[in-house]
N, C-alpha and C. Protein backbone atom coordinates (compact mmCIF):
# COMPACT_ATOMS: atom_id res chain seq x y z
N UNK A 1 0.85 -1.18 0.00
CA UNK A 1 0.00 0.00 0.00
C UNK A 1 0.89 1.24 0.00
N UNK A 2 0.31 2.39 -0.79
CA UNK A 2 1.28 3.15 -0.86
C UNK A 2 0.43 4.48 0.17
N UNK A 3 0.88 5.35 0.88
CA UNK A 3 0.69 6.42 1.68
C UNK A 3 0.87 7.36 1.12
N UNK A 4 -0.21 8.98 1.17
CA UNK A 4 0.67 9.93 0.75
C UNK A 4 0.75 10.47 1.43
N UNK A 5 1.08 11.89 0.93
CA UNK A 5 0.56 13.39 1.76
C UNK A 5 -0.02 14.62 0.69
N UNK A 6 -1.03 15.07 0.91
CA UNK A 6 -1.71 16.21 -0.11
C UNK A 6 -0.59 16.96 0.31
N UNK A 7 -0.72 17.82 -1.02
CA UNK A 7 -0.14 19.24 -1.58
C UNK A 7 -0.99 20.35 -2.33
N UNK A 8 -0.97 21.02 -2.15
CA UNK A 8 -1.30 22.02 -2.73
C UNK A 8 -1.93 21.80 -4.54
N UNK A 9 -0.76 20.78 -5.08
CA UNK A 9 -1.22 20.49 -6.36
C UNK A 9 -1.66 19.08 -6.87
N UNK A 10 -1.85 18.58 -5.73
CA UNK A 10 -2.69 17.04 -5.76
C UNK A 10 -1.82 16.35 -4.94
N UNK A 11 -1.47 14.99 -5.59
CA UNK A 11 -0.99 14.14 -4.15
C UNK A 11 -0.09 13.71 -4.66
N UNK A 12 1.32 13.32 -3.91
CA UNK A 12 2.76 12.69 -3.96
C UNK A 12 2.65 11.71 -3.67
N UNK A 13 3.93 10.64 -3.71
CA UNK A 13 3.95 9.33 -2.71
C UNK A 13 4.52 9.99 -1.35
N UNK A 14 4.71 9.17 -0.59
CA UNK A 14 5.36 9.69 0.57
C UNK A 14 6.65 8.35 1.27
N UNK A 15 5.65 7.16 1.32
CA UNK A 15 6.61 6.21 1.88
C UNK A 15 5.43 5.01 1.97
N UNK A 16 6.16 3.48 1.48
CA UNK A 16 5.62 2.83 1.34
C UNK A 16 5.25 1.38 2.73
N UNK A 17 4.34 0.65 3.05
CA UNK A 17 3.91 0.04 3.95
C UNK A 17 3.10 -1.51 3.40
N UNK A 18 3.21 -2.16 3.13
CA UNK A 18 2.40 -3.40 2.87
C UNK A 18 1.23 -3.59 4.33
N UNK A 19 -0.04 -3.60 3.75
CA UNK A 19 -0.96 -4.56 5.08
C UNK A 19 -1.11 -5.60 5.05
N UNK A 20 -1.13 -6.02 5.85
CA UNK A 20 -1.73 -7.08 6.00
C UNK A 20 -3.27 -7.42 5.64
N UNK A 21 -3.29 -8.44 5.46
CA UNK A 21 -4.96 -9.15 5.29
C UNK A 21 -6.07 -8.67 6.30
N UNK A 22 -5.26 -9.08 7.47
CA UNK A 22 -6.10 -8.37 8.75
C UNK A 22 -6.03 -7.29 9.04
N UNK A 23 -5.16 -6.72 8.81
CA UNK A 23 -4.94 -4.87 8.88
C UNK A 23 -5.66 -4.28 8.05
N UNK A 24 -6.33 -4.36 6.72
CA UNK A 24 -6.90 -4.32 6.02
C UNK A 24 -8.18 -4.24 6.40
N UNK A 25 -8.78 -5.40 6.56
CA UNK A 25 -9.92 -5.54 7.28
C UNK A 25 -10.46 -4.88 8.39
N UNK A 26 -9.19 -4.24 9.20
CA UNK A 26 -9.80 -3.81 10.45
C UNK A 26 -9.90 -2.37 9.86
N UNK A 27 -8.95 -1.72 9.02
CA UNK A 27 -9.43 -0.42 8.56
C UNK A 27 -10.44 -0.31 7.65
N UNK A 28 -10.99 -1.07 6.94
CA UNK A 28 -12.25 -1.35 6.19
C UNK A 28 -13.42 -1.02 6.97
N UNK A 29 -13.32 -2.45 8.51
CA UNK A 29 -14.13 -2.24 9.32
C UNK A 29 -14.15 -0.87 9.96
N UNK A 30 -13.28 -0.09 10.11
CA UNK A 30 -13.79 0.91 11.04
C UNK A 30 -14.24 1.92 9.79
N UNK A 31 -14.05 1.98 8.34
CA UNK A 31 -14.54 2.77 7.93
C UNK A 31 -16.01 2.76 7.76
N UNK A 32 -16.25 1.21 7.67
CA UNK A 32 -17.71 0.74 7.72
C UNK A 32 -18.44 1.51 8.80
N UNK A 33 -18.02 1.06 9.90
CA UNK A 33 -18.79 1.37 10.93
C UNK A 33 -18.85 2.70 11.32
N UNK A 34 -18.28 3.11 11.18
CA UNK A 34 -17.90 4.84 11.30
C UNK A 34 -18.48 5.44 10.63
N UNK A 35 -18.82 5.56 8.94
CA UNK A 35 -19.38 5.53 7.90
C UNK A 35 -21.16 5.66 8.25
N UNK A 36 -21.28 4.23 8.75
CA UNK A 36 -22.46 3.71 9.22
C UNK A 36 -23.24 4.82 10.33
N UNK A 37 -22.05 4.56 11.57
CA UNK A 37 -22.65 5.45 12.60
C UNK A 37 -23.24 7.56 12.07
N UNK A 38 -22.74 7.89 11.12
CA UNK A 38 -22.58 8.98 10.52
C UNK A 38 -23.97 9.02 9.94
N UNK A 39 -23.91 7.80 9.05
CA UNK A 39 -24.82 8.00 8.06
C UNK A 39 -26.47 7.69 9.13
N UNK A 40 -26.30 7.05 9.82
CA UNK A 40 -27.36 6.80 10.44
C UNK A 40 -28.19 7.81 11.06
N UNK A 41 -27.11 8.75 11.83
CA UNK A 41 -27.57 9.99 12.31
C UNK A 41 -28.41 11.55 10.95
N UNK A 42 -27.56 11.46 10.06
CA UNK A 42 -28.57 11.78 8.81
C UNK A 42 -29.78 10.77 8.59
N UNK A 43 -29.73 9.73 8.22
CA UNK A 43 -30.96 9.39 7.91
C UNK A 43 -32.24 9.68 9.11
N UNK A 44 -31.90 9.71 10.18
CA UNK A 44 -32.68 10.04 11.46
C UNK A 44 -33.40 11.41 10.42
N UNK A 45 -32.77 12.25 10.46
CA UNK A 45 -32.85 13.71 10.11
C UNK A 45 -33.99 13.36 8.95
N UNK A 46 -32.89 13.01 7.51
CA UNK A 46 -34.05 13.17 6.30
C UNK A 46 -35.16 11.98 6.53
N UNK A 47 -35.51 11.33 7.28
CA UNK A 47 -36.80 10.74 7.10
C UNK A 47 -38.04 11.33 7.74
N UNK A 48 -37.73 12.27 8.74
CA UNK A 48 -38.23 13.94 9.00
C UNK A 48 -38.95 14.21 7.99
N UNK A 49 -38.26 14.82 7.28
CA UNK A 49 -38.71 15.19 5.78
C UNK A 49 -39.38 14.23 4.57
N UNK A 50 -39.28 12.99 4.95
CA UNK A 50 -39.55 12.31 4.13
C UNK A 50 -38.37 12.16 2.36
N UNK A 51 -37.38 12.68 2.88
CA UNK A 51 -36.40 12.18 2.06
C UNK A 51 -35.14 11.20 2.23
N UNK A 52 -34.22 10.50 1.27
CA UNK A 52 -33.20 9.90 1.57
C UNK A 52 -32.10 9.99 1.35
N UNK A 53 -31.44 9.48 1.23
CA UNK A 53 -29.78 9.68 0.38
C UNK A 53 -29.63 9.87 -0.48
N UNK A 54 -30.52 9.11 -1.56
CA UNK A 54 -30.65 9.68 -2.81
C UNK A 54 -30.75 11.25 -3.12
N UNK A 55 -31.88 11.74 -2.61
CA UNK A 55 -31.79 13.09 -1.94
C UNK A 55 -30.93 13.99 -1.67
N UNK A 56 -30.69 13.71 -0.88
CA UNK A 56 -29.10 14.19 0.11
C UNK A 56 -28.40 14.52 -1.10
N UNK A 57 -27.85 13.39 -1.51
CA UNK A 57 -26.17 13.36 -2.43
C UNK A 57 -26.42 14.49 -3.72
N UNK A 58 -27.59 14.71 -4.06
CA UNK A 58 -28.13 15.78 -5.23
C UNK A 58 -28.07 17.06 -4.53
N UNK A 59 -28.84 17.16 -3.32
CA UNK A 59 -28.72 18.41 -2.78
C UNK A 59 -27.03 18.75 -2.39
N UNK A 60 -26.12 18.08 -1.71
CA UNK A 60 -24.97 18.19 -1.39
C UNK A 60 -24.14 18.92 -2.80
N UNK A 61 -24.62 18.21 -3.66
CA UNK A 61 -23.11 18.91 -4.95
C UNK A 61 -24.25 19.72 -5.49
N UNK A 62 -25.50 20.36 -5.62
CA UNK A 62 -25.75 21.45 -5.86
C UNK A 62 -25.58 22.61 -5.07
N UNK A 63 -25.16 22.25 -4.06
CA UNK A 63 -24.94 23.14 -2.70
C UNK A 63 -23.50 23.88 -3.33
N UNK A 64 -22.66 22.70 -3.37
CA UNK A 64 -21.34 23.00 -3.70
C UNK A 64 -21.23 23.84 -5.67
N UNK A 65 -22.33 22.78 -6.23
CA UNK A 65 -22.45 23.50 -7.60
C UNK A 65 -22.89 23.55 -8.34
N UNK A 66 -23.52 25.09 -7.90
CA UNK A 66 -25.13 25.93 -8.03
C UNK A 66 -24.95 25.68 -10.07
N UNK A 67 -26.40 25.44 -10.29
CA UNK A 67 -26.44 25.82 -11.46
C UNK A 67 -26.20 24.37 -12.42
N UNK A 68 -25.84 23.14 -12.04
CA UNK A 68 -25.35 22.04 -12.51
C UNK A 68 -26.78 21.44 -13.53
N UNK A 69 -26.29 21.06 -14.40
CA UNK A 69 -27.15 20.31 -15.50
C UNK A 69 -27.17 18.64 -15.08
N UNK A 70 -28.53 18.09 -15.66
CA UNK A 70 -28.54 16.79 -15.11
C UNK A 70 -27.43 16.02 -15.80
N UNK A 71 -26.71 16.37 -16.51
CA UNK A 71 -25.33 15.85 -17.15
C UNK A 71 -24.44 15.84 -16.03
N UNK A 72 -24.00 16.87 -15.28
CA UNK A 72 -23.15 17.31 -14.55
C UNK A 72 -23.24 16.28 -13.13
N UNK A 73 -24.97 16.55 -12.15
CA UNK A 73 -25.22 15.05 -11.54
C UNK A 73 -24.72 13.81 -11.65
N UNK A 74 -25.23 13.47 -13.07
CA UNK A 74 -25.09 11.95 -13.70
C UNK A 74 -23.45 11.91 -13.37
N UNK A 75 -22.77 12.78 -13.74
CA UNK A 75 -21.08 12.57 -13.44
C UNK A 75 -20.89 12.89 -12.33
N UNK A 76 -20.92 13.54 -11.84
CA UNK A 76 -20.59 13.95 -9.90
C UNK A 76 -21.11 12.61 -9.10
N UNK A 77 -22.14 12.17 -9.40
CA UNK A 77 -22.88 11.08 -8.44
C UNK A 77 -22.49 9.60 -8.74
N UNK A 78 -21.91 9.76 -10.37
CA UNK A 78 -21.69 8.09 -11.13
C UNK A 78 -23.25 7.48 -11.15
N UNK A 79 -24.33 7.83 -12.13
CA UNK A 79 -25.74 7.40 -12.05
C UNK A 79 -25.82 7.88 -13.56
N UNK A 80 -26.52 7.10 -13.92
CA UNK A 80 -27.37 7.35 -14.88
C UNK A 80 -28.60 8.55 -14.63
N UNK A 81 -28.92 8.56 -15.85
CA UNK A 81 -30.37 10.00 -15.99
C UNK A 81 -31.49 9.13 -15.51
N UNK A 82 -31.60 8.07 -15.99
CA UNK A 82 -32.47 6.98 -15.56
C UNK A 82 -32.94 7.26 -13.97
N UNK A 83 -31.60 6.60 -13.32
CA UNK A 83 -31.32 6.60 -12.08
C UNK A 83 -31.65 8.10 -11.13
N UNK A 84 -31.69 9.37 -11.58
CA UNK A 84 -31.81 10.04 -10.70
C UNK A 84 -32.72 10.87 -11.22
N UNK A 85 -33.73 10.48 -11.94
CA UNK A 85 -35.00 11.48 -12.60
C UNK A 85 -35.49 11.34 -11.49
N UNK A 86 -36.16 10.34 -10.96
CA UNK A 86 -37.13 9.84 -10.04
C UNK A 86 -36.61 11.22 -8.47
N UNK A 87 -35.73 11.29 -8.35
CA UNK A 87 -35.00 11.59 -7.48
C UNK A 87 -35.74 13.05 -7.48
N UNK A 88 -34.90 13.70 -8.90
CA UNK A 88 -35.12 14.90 -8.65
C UNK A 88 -36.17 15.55 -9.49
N UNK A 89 -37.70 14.76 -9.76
CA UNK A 89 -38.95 15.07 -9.60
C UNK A 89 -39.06 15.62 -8.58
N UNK A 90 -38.78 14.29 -7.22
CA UNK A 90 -39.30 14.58 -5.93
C UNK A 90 -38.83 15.84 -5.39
N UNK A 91 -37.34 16.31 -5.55
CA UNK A 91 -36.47 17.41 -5.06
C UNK A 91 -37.53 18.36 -5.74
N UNK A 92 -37.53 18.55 -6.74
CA UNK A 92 -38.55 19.68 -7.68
C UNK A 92 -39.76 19.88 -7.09
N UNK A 93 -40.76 19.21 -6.69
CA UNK A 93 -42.03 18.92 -6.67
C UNK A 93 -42.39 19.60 -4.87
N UNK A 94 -41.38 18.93 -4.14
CA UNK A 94 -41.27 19.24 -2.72
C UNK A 94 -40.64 20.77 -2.78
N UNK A 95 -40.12 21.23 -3.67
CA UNK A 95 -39.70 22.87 -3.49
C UNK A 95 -38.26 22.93 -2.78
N UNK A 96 -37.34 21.82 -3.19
CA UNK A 96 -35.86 21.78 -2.88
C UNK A 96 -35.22 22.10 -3.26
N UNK A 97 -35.60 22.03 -5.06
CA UNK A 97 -34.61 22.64 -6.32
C UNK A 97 -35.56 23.55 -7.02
N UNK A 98 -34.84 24.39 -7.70
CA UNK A 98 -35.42 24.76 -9.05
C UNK A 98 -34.86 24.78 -9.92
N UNK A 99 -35.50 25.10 -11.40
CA UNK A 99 -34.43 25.05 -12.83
C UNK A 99 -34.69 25.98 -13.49
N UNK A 100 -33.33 26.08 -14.16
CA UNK A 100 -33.67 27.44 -15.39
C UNK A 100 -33.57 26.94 -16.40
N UNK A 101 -34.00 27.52 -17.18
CA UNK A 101 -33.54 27.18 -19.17
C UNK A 101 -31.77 27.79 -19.08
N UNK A 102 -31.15 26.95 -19.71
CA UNK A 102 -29.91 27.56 -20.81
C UNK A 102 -29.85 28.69 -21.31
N UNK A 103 -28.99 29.65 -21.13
CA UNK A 103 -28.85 30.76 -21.83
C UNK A 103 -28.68 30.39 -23.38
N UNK A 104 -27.77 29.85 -23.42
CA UNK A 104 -27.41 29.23 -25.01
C UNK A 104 -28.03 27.98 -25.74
N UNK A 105 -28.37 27.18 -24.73
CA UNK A 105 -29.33 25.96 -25.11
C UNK A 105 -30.59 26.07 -24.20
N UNK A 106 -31.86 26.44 -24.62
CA UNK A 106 -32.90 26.62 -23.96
C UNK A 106 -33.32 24.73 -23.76
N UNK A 107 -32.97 23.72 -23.83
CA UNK A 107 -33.50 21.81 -23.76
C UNK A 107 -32.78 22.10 -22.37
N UNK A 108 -31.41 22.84 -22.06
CA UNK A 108 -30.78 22.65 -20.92
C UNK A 108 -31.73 23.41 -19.82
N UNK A 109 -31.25 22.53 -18.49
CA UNK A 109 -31.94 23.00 -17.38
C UNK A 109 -30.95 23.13 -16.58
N UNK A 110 -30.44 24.42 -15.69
CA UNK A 110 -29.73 24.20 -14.65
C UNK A 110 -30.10 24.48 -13.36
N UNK A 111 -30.07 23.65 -12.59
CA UNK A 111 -30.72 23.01 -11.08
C UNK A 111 -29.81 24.23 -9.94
N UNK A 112 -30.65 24.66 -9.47
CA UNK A 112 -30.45 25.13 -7.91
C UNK A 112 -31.13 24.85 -7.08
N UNK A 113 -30.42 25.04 -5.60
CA UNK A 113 -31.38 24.59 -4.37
C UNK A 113 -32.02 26.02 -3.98
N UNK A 114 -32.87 25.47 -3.35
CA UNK A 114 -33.66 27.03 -3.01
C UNK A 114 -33.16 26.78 -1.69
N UNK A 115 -34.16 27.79 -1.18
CA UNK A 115 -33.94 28.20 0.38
C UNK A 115 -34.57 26.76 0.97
N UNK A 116 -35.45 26.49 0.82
CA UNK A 116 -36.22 25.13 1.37
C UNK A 116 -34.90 24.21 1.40
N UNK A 117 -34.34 24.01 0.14
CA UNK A 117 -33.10 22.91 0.03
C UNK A 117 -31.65 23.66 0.50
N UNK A 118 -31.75 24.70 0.85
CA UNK A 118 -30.71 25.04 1.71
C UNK A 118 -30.58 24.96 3.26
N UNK A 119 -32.25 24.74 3.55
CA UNK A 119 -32.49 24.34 4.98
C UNK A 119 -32.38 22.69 5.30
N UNK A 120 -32.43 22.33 4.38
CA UNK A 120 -32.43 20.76 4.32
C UNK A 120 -31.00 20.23 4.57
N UNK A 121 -30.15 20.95 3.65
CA UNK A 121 -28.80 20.86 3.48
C UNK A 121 -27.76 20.85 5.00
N UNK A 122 -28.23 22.19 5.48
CA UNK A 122 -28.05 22.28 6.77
C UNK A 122 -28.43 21.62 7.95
N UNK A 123 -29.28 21.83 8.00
CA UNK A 123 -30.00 20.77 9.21
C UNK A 123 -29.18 19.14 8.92
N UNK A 124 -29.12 18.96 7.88
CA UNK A 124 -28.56 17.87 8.02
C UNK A 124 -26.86 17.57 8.47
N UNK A 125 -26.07 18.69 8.33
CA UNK A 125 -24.90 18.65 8.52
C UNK A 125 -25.43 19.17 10.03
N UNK A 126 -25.74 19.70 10.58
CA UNK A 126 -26.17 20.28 11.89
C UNK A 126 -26.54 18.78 12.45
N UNK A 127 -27.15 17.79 12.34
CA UNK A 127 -27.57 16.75 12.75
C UNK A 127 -26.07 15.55 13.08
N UNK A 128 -25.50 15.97 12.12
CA UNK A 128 -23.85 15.12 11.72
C UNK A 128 -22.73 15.31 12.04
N UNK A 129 -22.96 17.03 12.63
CA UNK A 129 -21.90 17.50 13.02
C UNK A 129 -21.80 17.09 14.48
N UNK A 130 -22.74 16.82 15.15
CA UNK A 130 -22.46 16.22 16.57
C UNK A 130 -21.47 15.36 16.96
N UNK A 131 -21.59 14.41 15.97
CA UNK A 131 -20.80 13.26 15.76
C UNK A 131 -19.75 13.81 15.61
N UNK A 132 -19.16 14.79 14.47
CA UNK A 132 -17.80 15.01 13.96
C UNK A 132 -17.20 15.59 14.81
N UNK A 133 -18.12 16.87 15.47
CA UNK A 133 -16.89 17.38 16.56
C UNK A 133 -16.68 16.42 17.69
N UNK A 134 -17.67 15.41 17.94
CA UNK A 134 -17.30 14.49 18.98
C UNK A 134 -15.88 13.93 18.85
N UNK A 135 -15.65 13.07 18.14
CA UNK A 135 -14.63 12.45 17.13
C UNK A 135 -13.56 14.10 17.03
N UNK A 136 -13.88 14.84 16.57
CA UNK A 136 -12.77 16.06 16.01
C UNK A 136 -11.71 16.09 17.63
N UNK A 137 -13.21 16.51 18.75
CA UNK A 137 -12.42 16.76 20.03
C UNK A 137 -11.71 15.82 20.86
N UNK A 138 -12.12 14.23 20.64
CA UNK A 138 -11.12 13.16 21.32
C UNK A 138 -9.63 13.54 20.66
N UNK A 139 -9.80 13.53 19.08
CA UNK A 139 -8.36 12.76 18.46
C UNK A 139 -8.01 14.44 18.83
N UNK A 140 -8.57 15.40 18.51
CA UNK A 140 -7.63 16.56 18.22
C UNK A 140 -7.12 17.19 16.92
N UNK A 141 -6.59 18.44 16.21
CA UNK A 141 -6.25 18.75 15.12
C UNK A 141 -5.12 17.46 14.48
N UNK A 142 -4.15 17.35 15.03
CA UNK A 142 -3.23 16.50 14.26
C UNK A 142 -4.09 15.17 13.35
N UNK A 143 -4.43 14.72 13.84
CA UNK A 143 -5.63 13.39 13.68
C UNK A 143 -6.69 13.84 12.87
N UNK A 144 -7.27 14.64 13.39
CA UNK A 144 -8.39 15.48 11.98
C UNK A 144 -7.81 15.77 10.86
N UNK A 145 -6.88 16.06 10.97
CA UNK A 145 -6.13 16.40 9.35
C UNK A 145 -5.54 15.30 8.92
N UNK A 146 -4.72 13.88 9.45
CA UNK A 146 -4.76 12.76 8.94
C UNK A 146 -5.87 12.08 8.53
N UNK A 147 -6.82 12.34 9.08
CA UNK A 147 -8.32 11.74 8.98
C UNK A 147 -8.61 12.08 6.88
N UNK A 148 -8.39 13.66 6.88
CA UNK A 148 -8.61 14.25 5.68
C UNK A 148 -7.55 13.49 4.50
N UNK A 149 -6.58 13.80 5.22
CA UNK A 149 -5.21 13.00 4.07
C UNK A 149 -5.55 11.46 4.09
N UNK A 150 -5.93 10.73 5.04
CA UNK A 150 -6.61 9.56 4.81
C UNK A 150 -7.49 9.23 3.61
N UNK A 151 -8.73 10.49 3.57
CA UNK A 151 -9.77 9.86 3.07
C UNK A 151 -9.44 10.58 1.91
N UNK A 152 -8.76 11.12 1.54
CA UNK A 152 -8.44 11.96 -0.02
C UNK A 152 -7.67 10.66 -0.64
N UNK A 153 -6.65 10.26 0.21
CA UNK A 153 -5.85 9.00 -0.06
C UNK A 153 -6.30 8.02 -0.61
N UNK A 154 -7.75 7.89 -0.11
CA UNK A 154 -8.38 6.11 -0.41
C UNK A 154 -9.19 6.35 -1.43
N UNK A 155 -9.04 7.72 -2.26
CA UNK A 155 -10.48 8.11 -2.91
C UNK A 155 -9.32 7.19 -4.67
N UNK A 156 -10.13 6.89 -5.41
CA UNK A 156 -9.86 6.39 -6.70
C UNK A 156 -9.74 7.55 -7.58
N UNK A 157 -9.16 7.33 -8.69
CA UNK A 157 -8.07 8.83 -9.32
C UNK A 157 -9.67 9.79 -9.83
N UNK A 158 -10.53 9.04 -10.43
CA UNK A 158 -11.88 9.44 -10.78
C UNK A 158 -12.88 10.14 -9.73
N UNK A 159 -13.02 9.44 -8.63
CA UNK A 159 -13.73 9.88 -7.52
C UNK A 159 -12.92 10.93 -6.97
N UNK A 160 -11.71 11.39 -6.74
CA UNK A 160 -11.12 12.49 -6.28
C UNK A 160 -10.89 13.32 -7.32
N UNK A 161 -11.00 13.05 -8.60
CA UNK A 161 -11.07 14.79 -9.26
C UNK A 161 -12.25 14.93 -9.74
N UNK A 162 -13.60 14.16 -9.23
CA UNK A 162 -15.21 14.87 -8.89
C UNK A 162 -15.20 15.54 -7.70
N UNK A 163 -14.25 14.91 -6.82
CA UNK A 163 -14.02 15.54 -5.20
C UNK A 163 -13.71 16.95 -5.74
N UNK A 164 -12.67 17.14 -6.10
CA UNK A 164 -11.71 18.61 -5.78
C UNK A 164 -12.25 19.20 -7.63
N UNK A 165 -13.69 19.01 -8.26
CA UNK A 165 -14.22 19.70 -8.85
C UNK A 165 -15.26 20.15 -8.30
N UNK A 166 -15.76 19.68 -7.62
CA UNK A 166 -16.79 19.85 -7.02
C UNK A 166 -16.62 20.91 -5.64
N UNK A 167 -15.56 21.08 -5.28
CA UNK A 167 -14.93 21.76 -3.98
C UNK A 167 -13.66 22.96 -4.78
N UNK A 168 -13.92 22.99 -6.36
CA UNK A 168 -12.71 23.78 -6.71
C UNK A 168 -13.14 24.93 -6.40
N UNK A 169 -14.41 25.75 -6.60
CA UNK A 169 -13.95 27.18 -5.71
C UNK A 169 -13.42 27.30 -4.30
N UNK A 170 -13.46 26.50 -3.61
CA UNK A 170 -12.86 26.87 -2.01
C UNK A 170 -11.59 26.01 -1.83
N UNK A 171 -11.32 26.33 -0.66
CA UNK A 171 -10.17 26.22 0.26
C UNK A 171 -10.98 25.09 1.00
N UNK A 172 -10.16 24.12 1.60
CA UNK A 172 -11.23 23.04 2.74
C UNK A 172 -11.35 24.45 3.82
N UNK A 173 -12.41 23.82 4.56
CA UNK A 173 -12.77 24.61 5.57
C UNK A 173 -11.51 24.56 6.55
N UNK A 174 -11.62 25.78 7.62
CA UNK A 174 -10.37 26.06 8.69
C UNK A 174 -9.10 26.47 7.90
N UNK A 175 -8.84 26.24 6.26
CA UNK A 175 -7.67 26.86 6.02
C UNK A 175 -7.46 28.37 5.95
C-alpha cells in the first residue's frame, strides 16, 4: 500500500507500507462502521422530511455546484439520468430545487437549491456535526487532518477529481 501526503497540487507518494490481510480488514471495518454510525444519524434527520440519500447526495453537490445540469449530476454522483429522474422530480415537486432554461441551449436545465433545500442541506450537517466534533475533540487537530489525508488517499483517481471539482472554488474549511 502506498501512503501519501496532499499538496497544494494534488498528491505525492510519501513512503511505502504493505498490510496485512487483517490490517486491512480492520481499517475497512472501522470505515464501515464509522461511515455507518454517521450516516445513520442523517438518515434520522431526512426521514423527518420524508427524504433519503438519494436526496441528500443531489442536494450536497448542488450546494457545492449551483447551477449544474442533469449531465453534470449523472457525473458527480456516477448514475445514470435513468437513475436520478425519479429523485429529482421529488427534489422539484417538494420545493428543494429549481431550474432554469440555458442561456445558449434553452433543452438545458440548470438546477439550484432554493432556500427550502438550503435548509435541508443544513439541518442535516447540523444533525452530523455532533458526531464530527465528537470524534474532532477526542483525536484533536493533528488526527483530523490525517483523517482528511486519509480519506483523499483512499479516494480512486476518478472519484477524487469529482471531489476537488466539485470543492474547486474553495479552500477546505479552517484553512
Amino acid at each position: 500500500m502506498t501512503t501519501f501526503a496532499t499538496t497544494g497540487t494534488g498528491m505525492k507518494e510519501k513512503s511505502k507500507k504493505m498490510l496485512t490481510d487483517e490490517e486491512a480488514y480492520w481499517y475497512y471495518s472501522l470505515f464501515f462502521f464509522g461511515y455507518g454510525s454517521l450516516i445513520r444519524e442523517g438518515d434520522k434527520y431526512l426521514e423527518n422530511h420524508n427524504l433519503g440519500r438519494a436526496h441528500i447526495r443531489v442536494i450536497l453537490v448542488l450546494r457545492q455546484r449551483p447551477g449544474s445540469t442533469l449531465s453534470d449530476l449523472c457525473h458527480f454522483l456516477s448514475v445514470s439520468q435513468q437513475a436520478i429522474s425519479r429523485t429529482l422530480k421529488q427534489l422539484s415537486m417538494g420545493g428543494y430545487i429549481s431550474q432554469e432554461e440555458g442561456s445558449t441551449d434553452r433543452r438545458q436545465r440548470h438546477l439550484y437549491l432554493t432556500e427550502k433545500g438550503e435548509e435541508i442541506c443544513f439541518g442535516l450537517m447540523r444533525a452530523q456535526k455532533v458526531l464530527l466534533q465528537k470524534a474532532f475533540d477526542k483525536v484533536g487537530p493533528p488526527y483530523s487532518e490525517g483523517l482528511s489525508k486519509m480519506l483523499i488517499a483512499v479516494m480512486q483517481d476518478d472519484e477524487y477529481e469529482k471531489f476537488r471539482t466539485v470543492w474547486s472554488d474553495q479552500t477546505p474549511p479552517g484553512n
